[in-house]
N, C-alpha and C. Protein backbone atom coordinates (compact mmCIF):
# COMPACT_ATOMS: atom_id res chain seq x y z
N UNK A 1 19.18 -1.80 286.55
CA UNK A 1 19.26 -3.19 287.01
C UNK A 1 19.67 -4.11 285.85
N UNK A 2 19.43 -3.72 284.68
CA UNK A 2 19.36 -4.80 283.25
C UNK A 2 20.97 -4.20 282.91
N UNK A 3 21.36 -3.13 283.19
CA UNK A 3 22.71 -2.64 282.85
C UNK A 3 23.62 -3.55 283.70
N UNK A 4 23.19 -3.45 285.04
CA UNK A 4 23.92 -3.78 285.71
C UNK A 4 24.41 -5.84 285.62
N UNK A 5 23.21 -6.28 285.21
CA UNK A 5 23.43 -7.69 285.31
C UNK A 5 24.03 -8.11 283.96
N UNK A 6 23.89 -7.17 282.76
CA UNK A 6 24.93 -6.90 281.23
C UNK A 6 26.28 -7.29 281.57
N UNK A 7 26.44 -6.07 282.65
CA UNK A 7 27.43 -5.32 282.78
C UNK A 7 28.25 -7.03 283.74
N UNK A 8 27.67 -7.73 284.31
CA UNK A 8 28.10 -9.01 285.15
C UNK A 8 28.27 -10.20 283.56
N UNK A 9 27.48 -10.15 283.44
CA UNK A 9 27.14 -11.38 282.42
C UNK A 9 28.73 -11.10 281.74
N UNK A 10 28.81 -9.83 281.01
CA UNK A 10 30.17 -9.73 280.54
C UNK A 10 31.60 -9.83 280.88
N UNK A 11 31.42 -9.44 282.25
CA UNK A 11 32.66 -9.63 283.13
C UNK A 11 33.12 -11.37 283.13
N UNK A 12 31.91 -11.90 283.46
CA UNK A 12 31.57 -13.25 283.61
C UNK A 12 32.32 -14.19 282.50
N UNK A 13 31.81 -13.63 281.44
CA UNK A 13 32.05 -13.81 279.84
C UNK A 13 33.53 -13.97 279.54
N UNK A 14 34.32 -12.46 280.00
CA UNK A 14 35.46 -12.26 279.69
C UNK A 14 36.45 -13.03 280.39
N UNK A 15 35.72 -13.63 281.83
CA UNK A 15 37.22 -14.53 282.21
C UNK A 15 36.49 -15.73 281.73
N UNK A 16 35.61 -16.27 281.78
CA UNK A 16 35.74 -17.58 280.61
C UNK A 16 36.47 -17.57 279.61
N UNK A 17 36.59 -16.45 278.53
CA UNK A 17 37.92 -16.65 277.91
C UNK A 17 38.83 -16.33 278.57
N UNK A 18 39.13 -15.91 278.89
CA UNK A 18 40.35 -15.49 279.40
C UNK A 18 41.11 -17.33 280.35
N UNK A 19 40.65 -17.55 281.15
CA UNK A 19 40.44 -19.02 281.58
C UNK A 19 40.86 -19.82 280.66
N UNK A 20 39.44 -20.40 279.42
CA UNK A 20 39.78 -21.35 278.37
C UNK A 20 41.23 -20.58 278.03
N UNK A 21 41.56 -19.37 277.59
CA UNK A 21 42.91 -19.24 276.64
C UNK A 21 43.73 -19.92 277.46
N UNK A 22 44.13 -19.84 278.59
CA UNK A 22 45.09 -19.90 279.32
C UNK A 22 45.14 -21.85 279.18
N UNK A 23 43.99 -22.12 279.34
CA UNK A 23 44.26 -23.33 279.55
C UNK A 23 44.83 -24.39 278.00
N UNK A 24 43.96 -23.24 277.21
CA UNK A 24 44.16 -23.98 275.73
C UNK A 24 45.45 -24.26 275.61
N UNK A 25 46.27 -22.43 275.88
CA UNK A 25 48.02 -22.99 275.77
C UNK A 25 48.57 -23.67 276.36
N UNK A 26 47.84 -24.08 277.76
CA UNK A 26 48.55 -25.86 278.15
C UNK A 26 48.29 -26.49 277.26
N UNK A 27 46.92 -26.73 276.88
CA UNK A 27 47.08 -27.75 276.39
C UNK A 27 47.84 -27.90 274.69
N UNK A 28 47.82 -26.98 274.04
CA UNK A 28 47.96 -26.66 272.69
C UNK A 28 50.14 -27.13 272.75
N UNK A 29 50.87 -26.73 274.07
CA UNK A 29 51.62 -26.89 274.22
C UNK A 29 52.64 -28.25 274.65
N UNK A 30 51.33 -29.33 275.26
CA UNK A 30 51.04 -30.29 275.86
C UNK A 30 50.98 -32.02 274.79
N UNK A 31 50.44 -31.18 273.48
CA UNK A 31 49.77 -32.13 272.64
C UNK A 31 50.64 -32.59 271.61
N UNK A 32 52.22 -31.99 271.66
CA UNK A 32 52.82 -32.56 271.11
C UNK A 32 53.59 -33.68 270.95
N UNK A 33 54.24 -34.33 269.39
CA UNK A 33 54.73 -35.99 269.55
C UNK A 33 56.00 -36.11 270.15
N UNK A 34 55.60 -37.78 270.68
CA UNK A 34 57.01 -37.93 271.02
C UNK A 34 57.34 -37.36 272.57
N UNK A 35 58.33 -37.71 273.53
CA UNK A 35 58.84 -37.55 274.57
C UNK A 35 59.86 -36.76 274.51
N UNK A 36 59.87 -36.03 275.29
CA UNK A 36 60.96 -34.84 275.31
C UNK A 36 62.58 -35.61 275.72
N UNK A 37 63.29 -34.81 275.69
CA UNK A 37 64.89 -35.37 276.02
C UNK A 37 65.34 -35.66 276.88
N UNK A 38 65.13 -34.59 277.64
CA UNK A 38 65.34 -34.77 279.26
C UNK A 38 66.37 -34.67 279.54
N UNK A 39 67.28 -35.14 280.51
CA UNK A 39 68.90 -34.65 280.70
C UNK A 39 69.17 -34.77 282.38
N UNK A 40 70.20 -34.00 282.33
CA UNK A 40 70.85 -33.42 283.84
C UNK A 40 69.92 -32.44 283.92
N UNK A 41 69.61 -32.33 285.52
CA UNK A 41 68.95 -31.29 286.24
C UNK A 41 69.87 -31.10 287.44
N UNK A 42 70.64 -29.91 287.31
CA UNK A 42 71.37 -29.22 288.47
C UNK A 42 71.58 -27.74 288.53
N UNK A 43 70.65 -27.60 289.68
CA UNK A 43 70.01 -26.20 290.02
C UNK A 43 70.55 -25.85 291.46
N UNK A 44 70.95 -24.12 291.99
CA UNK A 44 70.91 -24.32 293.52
C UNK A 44 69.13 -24.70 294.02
N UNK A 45 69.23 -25.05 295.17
CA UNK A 45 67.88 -25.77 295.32
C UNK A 45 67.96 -25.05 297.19
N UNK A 46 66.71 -25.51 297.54
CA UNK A 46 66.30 -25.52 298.87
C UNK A 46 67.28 -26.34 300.30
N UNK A 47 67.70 -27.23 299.28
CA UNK A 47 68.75 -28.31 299.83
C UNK A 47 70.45 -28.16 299.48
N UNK A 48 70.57 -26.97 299.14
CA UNK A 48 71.70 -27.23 298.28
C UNK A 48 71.70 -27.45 297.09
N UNK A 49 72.86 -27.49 296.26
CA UNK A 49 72.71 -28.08 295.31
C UNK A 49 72.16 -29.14 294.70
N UNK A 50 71.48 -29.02 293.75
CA UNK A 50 70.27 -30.35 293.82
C UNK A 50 71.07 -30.74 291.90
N UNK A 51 71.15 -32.23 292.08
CA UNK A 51 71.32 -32.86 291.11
C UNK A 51 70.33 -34.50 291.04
N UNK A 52 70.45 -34.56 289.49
CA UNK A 52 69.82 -36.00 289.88
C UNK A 52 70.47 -36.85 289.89
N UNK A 53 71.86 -36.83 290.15
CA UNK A 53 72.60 -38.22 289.98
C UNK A 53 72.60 -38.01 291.30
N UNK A 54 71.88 -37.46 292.40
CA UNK A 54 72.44 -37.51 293.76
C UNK A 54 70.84 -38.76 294.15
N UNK A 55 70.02 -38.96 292.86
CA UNK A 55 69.27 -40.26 293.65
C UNK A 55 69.67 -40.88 293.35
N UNK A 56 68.94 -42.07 294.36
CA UNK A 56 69.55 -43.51 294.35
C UNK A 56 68.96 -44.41 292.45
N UNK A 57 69.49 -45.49 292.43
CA UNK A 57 69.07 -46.11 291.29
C UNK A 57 66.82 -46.50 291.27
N UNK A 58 67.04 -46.91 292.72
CA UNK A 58 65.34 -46.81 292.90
C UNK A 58 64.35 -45.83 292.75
N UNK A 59 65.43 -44.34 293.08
CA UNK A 59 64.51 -43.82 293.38
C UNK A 59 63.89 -42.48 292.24
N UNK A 60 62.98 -41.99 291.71
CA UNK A 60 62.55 -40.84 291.15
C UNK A 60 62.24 -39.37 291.19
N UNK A 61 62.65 -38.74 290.75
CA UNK A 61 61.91 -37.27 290.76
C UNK A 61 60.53 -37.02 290.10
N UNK A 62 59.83 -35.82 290.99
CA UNK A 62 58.98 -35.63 290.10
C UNK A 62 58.83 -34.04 289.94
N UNK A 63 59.52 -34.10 288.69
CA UNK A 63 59.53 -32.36 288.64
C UNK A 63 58.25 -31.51 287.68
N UNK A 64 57.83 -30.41 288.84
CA UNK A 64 57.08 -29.17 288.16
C UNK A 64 57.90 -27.92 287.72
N UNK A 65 57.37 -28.04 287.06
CA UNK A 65 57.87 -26.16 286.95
C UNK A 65 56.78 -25.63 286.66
N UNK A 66 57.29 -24.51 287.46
CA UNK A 66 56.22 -23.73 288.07
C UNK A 66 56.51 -22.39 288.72
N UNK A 67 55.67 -21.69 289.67
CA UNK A 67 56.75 -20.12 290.14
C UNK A 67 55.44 -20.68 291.33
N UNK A 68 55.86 -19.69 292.60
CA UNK A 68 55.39 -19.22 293.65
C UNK A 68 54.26 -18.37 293.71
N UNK A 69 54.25 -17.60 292.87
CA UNK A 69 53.01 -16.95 292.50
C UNK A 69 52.04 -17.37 291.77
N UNK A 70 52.23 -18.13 291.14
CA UNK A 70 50.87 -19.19 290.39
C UNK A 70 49.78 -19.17 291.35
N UNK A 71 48.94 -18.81 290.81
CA UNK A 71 47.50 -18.25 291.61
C UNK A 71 46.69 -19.82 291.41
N UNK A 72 47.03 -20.62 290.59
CA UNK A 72 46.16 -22.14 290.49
C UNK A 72 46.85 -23.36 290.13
N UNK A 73 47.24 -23.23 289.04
CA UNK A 73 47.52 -24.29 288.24
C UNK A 73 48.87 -24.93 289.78
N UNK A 74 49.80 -23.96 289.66
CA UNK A 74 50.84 -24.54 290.71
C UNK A 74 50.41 -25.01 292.09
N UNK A 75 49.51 -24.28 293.03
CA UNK A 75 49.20 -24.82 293.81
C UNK A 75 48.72 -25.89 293.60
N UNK A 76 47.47 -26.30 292.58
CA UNK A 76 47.26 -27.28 292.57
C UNK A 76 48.07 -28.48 292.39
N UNK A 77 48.79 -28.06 291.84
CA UNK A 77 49.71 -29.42 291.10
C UNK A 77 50.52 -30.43 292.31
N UNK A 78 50.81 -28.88 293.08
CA UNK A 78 51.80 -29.55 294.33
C UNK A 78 51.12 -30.07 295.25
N UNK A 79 49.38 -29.37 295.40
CA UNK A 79 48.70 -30.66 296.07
C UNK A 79 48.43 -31.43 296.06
N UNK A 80 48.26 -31.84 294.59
CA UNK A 80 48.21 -33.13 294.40
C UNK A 80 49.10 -34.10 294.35
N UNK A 81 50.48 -33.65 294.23
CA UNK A 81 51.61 -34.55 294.80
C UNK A 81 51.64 -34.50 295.95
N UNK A 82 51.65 -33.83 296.73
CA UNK A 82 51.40 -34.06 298.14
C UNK A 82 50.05 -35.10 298.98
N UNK A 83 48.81 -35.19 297.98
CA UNK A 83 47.92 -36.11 298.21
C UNK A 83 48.48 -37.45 297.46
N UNK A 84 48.85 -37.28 296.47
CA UNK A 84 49.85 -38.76 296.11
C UNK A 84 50.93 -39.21 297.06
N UNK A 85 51.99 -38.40 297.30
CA UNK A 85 52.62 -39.11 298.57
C UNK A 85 52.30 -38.99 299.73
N UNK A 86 51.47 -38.46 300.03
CA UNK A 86 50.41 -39.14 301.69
C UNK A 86 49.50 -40.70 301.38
N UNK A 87 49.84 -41.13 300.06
CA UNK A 87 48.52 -42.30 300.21
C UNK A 87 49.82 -43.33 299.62
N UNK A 88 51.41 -43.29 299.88
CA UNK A 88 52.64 -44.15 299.84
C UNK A 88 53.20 -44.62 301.24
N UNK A 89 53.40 -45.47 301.40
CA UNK A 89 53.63 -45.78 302.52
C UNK A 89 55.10 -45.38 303.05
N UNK A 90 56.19 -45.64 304.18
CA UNK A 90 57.24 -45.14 304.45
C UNK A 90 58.78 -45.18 303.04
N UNK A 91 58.61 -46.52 302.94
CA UNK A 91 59.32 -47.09 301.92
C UNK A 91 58.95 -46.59 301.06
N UNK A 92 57.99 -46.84 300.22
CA UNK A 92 57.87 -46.15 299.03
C UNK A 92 58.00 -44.29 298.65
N UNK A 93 57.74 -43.80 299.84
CA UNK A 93 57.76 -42.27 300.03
C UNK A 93 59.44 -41.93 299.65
N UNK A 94 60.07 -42.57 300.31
CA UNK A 94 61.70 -42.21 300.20
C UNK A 94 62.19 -42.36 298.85
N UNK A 95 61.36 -43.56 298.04
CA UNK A 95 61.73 -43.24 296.59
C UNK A 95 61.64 -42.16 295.61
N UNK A 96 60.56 -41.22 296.44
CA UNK A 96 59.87 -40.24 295.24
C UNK A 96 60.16 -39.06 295.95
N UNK A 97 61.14 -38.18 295.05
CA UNK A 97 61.70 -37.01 295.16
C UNK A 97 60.63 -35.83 294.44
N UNK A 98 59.96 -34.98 295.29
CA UNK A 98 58.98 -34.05 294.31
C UNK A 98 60.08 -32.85 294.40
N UNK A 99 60.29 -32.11 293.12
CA UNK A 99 61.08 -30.66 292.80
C UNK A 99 60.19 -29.92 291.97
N UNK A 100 60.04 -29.26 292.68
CA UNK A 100 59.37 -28.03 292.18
C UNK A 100 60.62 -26.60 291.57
N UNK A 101 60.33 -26.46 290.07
CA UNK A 101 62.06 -25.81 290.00
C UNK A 101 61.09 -24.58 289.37
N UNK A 102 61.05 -23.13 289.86
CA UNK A 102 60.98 -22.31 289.63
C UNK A 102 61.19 -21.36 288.31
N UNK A 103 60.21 -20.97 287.07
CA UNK A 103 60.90 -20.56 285.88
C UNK A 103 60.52 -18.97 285.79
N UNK A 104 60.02 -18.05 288.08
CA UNK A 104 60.00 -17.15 287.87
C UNK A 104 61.74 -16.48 288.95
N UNK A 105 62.83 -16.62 288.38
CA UNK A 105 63.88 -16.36 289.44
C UNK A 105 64.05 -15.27 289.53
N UNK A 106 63.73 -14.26 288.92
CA UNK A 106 63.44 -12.75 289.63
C UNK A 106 62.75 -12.47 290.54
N UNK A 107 61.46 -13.62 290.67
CA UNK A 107 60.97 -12.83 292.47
C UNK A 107 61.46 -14.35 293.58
N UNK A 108 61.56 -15.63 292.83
CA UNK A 108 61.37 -16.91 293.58
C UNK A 108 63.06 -16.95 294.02
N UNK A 109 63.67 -16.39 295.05
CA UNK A 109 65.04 -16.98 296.09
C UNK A 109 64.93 -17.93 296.48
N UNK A 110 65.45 -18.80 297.16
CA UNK A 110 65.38 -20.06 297.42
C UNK A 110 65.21 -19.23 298.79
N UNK A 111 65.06 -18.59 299.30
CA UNK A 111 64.38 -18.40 301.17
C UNK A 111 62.70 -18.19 300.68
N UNK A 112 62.49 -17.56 299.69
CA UNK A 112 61.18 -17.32 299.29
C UNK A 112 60.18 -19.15 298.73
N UNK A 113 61.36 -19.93 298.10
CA UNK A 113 61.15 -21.41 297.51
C UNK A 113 60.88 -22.12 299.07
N UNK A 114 61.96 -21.91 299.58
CA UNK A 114 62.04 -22.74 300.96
C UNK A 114 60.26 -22.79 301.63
N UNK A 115 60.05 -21.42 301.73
CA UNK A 115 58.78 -21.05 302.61
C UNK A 115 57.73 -21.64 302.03
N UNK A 116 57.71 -21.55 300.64
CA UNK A 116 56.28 -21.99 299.90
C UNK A 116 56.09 -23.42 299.95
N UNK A 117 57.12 -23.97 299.45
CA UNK A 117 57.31 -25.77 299.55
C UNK A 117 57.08 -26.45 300.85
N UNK A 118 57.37 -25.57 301.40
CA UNK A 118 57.30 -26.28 303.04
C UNK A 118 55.54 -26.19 303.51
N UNK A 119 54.99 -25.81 302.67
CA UNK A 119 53.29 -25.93 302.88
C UNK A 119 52.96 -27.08 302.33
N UNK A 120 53.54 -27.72 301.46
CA UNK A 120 53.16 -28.74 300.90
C UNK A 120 53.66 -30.42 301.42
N UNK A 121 54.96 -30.26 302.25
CA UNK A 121 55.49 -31.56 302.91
C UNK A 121 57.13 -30.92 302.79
N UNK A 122 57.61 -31.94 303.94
CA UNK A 122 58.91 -31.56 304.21
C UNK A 122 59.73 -32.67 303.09
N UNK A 123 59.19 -33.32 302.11
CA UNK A 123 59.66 -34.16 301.29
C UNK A 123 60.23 -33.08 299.91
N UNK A 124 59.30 -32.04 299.88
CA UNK A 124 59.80 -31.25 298.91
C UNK A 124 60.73 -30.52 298.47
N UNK A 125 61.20 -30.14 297.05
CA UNK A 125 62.36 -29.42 297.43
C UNK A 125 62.09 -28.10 295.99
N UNK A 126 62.45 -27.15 296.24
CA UNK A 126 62.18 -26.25 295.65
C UNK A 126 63.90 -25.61 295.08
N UNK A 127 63.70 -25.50 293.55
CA UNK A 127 65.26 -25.17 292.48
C UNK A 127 64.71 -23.98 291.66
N UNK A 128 65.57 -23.65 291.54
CA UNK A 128 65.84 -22.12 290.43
C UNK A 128 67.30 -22.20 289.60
N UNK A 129 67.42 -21.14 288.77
CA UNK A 129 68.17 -21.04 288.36
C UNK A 129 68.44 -19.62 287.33
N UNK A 130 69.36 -19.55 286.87
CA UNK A 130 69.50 -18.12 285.96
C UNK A 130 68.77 -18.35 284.92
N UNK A 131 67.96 -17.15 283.83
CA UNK A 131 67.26 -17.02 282.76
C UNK A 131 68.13 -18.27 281.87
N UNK A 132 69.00 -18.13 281.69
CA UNK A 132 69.97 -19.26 280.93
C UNK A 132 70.00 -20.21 281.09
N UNK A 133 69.86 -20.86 282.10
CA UNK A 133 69.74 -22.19 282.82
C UNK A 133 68.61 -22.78 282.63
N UNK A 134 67.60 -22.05 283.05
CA UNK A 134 66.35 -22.42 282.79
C UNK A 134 65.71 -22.45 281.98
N UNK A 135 66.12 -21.85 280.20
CA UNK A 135 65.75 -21.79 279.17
C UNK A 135 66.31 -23.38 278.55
N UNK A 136 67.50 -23.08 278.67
CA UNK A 136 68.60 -24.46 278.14
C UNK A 136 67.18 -26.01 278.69
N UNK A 137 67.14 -25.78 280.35
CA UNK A 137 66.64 -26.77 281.01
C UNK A 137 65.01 -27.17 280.33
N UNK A 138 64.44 -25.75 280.10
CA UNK A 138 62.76 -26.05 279.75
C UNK A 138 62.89 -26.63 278.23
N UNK A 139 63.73 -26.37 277.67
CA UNK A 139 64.18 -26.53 275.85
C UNK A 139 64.25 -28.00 276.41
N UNK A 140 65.00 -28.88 276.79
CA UNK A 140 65.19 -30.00 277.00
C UNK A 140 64.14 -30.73 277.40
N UNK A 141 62.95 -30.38 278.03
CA UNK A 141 62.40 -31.05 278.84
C UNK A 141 60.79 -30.52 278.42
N UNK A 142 61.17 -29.64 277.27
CA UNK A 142 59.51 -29.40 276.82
C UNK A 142 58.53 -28.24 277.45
N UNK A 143 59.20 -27.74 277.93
CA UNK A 143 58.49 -26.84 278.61
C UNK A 143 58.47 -25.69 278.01
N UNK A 144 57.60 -25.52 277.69
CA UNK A 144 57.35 -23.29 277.17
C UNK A 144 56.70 -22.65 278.65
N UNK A 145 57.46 -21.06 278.82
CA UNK A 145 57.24 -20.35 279.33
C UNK A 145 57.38 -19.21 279.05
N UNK A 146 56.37 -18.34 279.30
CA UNK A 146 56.67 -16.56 278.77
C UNK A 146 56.19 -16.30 280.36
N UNK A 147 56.49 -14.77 280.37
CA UNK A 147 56.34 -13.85 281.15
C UNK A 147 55.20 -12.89 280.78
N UNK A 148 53.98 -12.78 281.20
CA UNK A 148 53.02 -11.40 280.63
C UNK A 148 52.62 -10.56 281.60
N UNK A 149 53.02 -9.19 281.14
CA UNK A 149 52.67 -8.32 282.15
C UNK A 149 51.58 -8.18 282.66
N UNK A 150 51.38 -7.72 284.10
CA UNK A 150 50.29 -7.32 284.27
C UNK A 150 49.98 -6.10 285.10
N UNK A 151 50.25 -5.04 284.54
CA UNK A 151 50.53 -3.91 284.75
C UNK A 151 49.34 -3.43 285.87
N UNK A 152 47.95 -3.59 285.39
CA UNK A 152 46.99 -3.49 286.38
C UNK A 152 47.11 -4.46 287.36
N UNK A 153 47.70 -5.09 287.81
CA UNK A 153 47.75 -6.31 288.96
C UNK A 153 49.13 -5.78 289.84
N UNK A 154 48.69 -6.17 291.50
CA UNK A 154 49.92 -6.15 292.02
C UNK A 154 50.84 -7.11 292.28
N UNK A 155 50.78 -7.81 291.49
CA UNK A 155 52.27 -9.07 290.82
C UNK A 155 52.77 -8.21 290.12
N UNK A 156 52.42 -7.37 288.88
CA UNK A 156 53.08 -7.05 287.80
C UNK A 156 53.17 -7.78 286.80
N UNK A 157 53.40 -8.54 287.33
CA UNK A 157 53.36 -9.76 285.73
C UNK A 157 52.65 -11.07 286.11
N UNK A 158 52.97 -12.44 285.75
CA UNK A 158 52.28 -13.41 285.67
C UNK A 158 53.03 -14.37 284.73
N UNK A 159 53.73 -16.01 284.79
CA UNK A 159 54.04 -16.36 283.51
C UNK A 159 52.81 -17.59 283.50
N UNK A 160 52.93 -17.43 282.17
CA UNK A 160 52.38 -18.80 281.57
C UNK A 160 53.10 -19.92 281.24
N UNK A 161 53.12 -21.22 281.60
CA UNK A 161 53.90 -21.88 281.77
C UNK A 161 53.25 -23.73 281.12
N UNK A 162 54.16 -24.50 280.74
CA UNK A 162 53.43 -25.94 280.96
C UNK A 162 53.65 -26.63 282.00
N UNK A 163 52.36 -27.02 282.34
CA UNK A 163 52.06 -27.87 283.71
C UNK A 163 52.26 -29.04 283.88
N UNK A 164 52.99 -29.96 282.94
CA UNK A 164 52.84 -31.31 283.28
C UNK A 164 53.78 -31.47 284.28
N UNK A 165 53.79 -32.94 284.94
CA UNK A 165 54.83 -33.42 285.92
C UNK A 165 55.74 -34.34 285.48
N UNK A 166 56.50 -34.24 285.74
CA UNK A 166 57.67 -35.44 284.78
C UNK A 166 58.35 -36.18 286.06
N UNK A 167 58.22 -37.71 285.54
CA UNK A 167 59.05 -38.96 286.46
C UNK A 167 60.55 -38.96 285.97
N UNK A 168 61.33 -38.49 286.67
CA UNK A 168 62.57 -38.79 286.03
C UNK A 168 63.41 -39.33 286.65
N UNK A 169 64.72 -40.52 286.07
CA UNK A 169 65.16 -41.05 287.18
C UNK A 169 66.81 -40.45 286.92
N UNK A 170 67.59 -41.14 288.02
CA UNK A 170 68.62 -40.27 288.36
C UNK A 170 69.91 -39.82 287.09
N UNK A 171 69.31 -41.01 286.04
CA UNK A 171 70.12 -39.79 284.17
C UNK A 171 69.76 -39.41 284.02
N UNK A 172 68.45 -38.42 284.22
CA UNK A 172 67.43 -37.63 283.04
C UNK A 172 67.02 -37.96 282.64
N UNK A 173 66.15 -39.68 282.71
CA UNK A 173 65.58 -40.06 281.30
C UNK A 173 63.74 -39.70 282.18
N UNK A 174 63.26 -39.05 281.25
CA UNK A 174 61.90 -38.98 281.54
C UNK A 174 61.25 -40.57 281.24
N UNK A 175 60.85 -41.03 282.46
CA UNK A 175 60.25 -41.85 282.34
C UNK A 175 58.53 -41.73 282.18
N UNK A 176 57.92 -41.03 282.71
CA UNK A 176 56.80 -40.58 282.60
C UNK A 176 56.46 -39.18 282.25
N UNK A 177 55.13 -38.41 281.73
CA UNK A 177 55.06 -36.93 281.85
C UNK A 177 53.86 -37.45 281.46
N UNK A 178 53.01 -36.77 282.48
CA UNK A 178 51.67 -36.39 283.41
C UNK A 178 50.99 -35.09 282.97
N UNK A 179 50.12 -35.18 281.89
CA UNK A 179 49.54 -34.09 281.53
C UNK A 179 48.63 -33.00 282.94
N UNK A 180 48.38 -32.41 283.05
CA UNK A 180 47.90 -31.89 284.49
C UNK A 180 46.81 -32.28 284.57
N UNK A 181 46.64 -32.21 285.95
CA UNK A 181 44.95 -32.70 286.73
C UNK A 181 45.00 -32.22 287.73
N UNK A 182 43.55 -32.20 288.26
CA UNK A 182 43.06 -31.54 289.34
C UNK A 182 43.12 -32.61 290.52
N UNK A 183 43.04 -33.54 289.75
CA UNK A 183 42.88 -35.01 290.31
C UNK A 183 43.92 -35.58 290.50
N UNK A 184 44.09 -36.99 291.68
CA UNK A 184 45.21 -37.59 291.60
C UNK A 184 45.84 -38.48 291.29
N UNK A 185 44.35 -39.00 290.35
CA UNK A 185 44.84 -40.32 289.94
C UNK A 185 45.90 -41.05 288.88
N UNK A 186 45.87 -39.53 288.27
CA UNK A 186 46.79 -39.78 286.95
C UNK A 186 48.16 -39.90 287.38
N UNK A 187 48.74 -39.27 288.42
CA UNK A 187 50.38 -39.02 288.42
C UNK A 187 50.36 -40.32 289.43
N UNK A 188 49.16 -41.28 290.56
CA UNK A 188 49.44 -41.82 291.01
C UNK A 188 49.56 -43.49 289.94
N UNK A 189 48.88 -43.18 289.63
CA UNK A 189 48.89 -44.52 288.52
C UNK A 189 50.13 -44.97 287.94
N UNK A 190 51.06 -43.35 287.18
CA UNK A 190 51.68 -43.29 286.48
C UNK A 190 53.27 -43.38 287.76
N UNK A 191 53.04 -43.16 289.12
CA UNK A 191 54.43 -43.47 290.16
C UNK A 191 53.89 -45.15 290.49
N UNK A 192 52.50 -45.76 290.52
CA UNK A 192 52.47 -47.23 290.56
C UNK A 192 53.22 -47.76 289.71
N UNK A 193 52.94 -47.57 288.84
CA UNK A 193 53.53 -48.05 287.79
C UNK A 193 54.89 -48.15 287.98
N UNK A 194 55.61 -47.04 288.06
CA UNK A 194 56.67 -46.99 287.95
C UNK A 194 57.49 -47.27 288.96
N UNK A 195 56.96 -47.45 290.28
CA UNK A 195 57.22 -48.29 291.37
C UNK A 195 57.31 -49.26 291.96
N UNK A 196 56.43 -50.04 290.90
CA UNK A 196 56.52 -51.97 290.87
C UNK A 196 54.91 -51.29 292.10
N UNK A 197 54.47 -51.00 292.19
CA UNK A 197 53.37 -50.30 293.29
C UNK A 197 51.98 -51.13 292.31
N UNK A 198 51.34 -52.33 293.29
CA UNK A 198 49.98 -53.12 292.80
C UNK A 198 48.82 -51.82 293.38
N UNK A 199 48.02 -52.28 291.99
CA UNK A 199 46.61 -51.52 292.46
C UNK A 199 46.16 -51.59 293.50
């Protein structure tokens, strides 16, 4: 019985680290100066070709990157944009473009993007692109991502990725980047803001 509750306590133990690590390298990745570059974003997408000069001057993106298989961090993220634009009214909703752009394109197709995004609102739009594309794109925009196997798991692998959300308007200029939360107040504050949107 004393083996056995060891034998828990440790298991217990080991994904607490395992957990904190994961999260540290958000954040450890997260904490650096200065605003990233930002740029053109043109990916095939859910919609077609997705560019940002195809928004209007009003209106914003708010891009994750992220993969389909993200067991947390991604779901969460997209729910909580999805609880941010359920609490915008008609007008303001049409301004805010959420893209979710994929940095796993070996398993994420855009029929596989299509299906997942569409759990979250029909406002969404889900992009990929080649290893090349998406390296060039995360280099620009701050993002680190690796791939780690996971040989005992049936994913196989798993990436680790940074979670923030970025406001960007239709040049690439990051106007905002939204460290992650569970919560929604941060990315909503940060689209008030940026929406002429009163408390």
């Amino acid at each position: 019985m004393m083996a056995n509750r060891m034998g828990m306590a440790l298991v217990a133990l080991m994904l607490l680290v395992a957990v904190g690590g994961f999260f540290g390298y958000q954040q450890l990745q997260e904490e650096d100066d200065g605003m990233p570059s930002g740029g053109p974003v043109e990916l095939p997408s859910t919609r077609g070709d997705f560019s940002l000069t195809q928004l209007e001057d009003d209106q914003l993106a708010v891009l994750f990157f992220g993969y389909t298989h993200c067991p947390d961090v991604c779901p969460m993220s997209l729910a909580v944009m999805r609880q941010v634009m359920q609490g915008l009214n008609e007008e303001q909703r049409g301004r805010v473009v959420p893209v979710l752009i994929s940095v796993d394109p070996e398993r994420d197709t855009l029929d596989r993007l299509s299906e997942y995004v569409s759990f979250f609102g029909d406002d969404f739009i889900g992009a990929t692109g080649s290893e090349e594309q998406l390296k060039e794109l995360a280099d620009r925009y701050g993002v680190v991502w690796r791939r780690v196997e996971a040989p005992d798991s049936a994913m196989a692998y798993t990436v680790d990725h940074t979670s923030s959300l970025y406001l960007v308007d239709r040049h690439g200029k990051i106007r905002q980047r939204v460290l992650y939360s569970p919560t929604p107040q941060p990315l909503r504050s940060a689209l008030h803001s940026e929406l002429g949107i009163g408390s």
